[in-house]
C-alpha atoms as a PDB file:
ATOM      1  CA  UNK A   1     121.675  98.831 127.060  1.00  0.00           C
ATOM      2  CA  UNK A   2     122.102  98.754 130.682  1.00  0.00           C
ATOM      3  CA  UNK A   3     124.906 101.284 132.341  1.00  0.00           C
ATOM      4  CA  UNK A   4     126.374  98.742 135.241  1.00  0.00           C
ATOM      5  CA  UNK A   5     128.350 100.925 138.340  1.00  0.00           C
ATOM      6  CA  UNK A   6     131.819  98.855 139.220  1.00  0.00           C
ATOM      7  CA  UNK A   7     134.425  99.468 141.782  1.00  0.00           C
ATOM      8  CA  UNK A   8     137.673  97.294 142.780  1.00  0.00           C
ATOM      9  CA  UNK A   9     138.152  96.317 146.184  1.00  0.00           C
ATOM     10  CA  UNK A  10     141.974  96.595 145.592  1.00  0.00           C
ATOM     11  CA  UNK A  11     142.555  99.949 143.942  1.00  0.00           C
ATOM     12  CA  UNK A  12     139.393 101.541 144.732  1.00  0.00           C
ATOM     13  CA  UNK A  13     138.658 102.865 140.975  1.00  0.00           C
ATOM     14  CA  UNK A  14     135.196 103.576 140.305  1.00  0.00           C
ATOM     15  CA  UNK A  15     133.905 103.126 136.873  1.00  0.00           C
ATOM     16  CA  UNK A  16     130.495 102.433 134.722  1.00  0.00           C
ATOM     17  CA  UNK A  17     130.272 100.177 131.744  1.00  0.00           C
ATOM     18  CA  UNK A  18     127.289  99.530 129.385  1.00  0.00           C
ATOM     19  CA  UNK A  19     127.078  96.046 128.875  1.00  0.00           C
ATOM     20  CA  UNK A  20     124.075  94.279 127.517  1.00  0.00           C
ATOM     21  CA  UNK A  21     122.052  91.620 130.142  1.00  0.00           C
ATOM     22  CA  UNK A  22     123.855  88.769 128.565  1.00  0.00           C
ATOM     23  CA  UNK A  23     127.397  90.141 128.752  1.00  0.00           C
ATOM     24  CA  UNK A  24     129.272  88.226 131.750  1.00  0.00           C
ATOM     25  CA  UNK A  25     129.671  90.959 134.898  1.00  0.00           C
ATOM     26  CA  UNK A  26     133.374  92.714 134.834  1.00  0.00           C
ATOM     27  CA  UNK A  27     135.661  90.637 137.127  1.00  0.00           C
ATOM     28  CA  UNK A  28     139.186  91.844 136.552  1.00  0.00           C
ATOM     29  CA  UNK A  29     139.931  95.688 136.852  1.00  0.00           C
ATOM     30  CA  UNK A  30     140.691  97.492 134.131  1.00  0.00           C
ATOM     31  CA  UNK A  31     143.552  99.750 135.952  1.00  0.00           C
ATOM     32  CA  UNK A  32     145.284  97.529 138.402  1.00  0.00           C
ATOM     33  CA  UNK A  33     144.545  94.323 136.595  1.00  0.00           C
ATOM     34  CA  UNK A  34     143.469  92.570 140.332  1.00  0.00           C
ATOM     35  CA  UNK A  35     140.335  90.322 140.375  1.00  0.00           C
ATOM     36  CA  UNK A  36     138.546  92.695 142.975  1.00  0.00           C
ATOM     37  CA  UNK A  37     135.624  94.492 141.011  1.00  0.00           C
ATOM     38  CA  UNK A  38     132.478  94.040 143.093  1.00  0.00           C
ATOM     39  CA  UNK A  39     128.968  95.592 140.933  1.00  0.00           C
ATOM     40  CA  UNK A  40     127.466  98.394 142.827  1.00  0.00           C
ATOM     41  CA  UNK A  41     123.946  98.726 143.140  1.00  0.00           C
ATOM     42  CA  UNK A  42     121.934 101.601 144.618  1.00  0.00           C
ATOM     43  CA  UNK A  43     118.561 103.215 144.557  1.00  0.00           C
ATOM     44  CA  UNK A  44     116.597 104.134 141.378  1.00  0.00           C
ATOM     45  CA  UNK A  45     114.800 106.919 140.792  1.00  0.00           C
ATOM     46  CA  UNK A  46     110.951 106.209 140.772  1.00  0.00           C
ATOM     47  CA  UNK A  47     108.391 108.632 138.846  1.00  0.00           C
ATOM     48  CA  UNK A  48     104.965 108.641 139.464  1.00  0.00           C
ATOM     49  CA  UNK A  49     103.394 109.654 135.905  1.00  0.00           C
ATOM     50  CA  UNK A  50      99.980 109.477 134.611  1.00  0.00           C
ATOM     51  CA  UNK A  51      96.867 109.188 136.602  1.00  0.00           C
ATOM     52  CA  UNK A  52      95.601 106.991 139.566  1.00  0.00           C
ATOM     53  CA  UNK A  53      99.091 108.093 141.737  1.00  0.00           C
ATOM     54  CA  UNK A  54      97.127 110.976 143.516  1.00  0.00           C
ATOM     55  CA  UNK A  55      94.548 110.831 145.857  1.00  0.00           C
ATOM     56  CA  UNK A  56      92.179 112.963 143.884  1.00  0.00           C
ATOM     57  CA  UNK A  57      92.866 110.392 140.445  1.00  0.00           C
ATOM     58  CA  UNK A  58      91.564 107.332 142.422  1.00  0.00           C
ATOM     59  CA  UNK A  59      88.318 105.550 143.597  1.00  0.00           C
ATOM     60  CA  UNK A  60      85.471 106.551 142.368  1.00  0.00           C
ATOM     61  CA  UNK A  61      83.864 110.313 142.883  1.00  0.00           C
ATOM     62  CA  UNK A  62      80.758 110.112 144.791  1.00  0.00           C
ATOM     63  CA  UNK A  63      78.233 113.028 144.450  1.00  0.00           C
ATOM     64  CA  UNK A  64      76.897 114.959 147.450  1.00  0.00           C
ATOM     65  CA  UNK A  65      73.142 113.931 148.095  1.00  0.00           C
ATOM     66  CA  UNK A  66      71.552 117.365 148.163  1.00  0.00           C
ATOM     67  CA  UNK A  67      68.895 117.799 151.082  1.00  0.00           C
END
């Protein structure tokens, strides 16, 4: 289940909530009660695993032609 990051606009409380994709988004805030909470999104970690994310994994390896 997905961890969604909220904070009200009112109180300024900060909190995270696991709610499933077809749960409605949070819209009233759980300490001051005020309909304020915006979602907050921000970057996600990326990881490069496996091969073909190198420059040595990719394209094909030509041999040297010897003279």
């Amino acid at each position: 289940m997905p961890t969604y990051h909220y904070r009200c606009k009112n109180c300024q409380y900060d909190f995270t909530e696991q709610q499933s994709f077809n749960d409605d988004p949070i819209t009233v805030c759980p300490r001051c009660g005020q309909a304020q909470i915006r979602k907050i999104f921000s970057a996600v970690p990326i990881e490069f695993k496996g091969h073909g994310f190198y420059r040595t994994d990719s394209g094909s390896h030509s041999s040297s032609s010897s003279k």
